[in-house]
Protein backbone atom coordinates (compact mmCIF):
# COMPACT_ATOMS: atom_id res chain seq x y z
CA UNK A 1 117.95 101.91 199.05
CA UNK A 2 116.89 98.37 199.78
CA UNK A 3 113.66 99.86 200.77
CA UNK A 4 112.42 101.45 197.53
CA UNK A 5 113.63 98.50 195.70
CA UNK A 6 111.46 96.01 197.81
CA UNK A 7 108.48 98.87 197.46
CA UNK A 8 109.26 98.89 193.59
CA UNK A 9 109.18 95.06 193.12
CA UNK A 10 106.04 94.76 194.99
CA UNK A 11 103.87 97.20 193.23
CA UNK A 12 105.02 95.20 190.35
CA UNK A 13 103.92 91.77 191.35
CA UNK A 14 101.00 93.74 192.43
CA UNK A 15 99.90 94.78 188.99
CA UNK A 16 100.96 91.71 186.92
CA UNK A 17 98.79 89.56 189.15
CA UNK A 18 95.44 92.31 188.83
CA UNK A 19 95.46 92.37 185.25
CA UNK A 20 93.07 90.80 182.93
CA UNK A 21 94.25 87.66 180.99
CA UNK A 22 94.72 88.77 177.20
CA UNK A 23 92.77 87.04 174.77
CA UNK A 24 92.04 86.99 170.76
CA UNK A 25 89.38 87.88 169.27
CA UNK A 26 88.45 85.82 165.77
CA UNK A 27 88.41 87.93 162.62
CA UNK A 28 85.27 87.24 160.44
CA UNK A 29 84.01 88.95 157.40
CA UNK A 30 81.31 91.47 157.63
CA UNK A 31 80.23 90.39 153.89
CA UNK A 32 77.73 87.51 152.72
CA UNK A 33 78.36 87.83 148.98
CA UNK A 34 80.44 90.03 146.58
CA UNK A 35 81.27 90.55 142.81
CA UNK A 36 84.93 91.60 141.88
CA UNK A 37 84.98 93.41 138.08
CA UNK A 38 88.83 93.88 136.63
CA UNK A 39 89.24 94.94 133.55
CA UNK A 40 92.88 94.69 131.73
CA UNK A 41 93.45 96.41 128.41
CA UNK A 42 97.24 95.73 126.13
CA UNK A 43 98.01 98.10 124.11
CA UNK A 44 100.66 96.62 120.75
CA UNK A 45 102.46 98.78 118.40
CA UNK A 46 103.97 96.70 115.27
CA UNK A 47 105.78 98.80 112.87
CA UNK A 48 107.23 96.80 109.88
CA UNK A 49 109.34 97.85 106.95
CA UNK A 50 109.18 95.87 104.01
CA UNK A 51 111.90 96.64 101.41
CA UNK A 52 111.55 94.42 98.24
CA UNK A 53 113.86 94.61 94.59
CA UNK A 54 112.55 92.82 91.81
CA UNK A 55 115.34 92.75 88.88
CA UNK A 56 115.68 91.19 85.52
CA UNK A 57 118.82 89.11 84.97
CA UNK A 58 118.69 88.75 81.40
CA UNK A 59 117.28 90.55 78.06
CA UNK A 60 113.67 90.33 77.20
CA UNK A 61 111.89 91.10 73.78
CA UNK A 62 108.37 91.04 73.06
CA UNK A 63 106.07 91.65 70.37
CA UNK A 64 102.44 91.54 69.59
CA UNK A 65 100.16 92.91 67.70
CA UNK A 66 96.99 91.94 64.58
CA UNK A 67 97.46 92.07 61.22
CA UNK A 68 101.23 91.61 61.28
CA UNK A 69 103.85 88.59 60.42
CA UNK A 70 107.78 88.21 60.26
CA UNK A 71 109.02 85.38 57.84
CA UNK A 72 112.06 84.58 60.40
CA UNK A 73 112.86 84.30 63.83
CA UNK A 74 110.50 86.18 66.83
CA UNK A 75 113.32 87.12 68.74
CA UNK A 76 116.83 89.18 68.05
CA UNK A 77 119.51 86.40 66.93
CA UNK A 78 122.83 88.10 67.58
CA UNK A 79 124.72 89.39 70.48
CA UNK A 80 127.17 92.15 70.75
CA UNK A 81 129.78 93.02 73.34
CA UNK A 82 130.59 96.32 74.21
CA UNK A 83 133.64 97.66 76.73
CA UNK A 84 134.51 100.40 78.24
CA UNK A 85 138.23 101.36 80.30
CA UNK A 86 138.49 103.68 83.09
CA UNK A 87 141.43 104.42 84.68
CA UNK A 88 143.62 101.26 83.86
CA UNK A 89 139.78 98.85 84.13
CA UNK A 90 137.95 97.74 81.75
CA UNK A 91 134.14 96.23 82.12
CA UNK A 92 132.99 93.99 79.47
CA UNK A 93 128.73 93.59 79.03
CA UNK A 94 126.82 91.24 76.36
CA UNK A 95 123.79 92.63 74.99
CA UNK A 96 120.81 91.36 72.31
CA UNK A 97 121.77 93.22 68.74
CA UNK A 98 118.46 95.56 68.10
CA UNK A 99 119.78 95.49 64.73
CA UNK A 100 119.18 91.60 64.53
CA UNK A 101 115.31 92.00 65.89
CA UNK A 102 112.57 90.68 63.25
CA UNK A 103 111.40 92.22 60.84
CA UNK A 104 107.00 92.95 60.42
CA UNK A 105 104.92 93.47 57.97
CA UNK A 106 101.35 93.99 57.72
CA UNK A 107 99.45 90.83 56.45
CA UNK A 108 96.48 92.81 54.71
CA UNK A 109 97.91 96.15 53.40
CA UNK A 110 94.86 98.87 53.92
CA UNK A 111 93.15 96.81 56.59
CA UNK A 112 93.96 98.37 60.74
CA UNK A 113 96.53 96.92 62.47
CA UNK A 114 98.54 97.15 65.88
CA UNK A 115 101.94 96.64 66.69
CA UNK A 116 103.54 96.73 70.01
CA UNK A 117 107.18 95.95 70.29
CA UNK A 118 109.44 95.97 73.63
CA UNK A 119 113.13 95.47 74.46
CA UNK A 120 114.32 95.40 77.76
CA UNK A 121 117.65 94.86 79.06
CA UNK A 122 118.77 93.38 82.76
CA UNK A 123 118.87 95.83 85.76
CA UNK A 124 116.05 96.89 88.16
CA UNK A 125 112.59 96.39 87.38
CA UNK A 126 110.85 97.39 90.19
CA UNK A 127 111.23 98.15 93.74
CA UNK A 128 108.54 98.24 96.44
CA UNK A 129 109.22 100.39 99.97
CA UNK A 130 106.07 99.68 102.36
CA UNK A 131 106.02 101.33 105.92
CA UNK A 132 103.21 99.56 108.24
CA UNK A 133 102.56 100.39 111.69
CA UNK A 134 99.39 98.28 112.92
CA UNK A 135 98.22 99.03 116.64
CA UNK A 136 96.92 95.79 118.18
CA UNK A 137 94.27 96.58 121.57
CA UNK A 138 93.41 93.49 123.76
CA UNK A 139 90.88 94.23 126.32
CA UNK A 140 89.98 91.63 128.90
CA UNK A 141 86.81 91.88 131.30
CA UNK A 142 86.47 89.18 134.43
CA UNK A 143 84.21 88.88 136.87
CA UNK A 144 84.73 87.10 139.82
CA UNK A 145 81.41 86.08 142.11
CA UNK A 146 82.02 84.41 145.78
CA UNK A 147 79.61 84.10 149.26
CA UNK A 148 80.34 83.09 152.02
C-alpha cells in the first residue's frame, strides 16, 4: 500500500513541476471610435374633472329698454314672506314683491319702442361639468461619441 502511495505522490510532483507557469493576458478593445444613439420616449396621461356651481344669493331685477320711463323707483320696493309646514316644520323664505316692481310707460306714444324686463330669484345659475384628458409625449434623443 505504501508503494502506490509513494508512486501516486511522485507522478504528482512530477506534473506540478512540468507545467507551464500561468499568466494573464491584458484585455484591450478591438474598437478606435464609436457612436452610442438612445432614444427615451414618456408617455403622460392627465385626466382632470372640473366641476364648477355658480349661484345667485340674492334677488335681481333688471330692466331696459328705448322709448320708456317710470316716474318712481327702478327696482321692486317691498318684500314678502311666505311659509310653508310639513310634517310638524315650517321653512320661512323672503322674496322681492313683483307686485311692487315699477311701473313703464312709453315716452313718445306711436313712436317704436323696446322693453325688456327680468326678475330672478336666488338658487343656481349655472353649472359647468368639464372632463379633460390631455396625453403629454416626451421624447429624448442622445448621442454619445468616444475614441480611444
Amino acid at each position: 500500500m505504501w508503494t502506490s502511495l509513494w508512486i501516486a505522490w511522485g507522478v504528482l510532483s512530477v506534473v506540478a513541476l512540468a507545467a507551464p507557469e500561468a499568466k494573464s493576458v491584458p484585455v484591450v478593445p478591438n474598437f478606435q471610435q464609436g457612436i452610442m444613439n438612445s432614444t427615451t420616449t414618456t408617455k403622460t396621461k392627465v385626466t382632470e374633472v372640473i366641476n364648477s356651481y355658480e349661484y345667485r344669493t340674492g334677488w335681481e331685477y333688471s330692466a331696459s329698454g328705448t322709448n320708456i320711463k317710470t316716474d318712481g323707483a327702478i327696482a321692486p320696493m317691498g318684500l314678502t314672506t311666505t311659509s310653508n309646514t310639513i310634517d310638524g316644520i315650517t321653512s320661512k323664505w323672503t322674496s322681492v314683491d313683483a307686485a311692487t316692481k315699477p311701473t313703464w310707460t312709453i315716452v313718445n306714444e306711436g313712436e317704436a319702442f323696446q322693453m325688456v324686463e327680468t326678475l330672478s330669484g336666488p338658487g343656481l345659475v349655472n353649472h359647468t361639468l368639464i372632463n379633460r384628458d390631455t396625453d403629454i409625449e416626451s421624447i429624448t434623443e442622445t448621442t454619445s461619441t468616444f475614441t480611444q
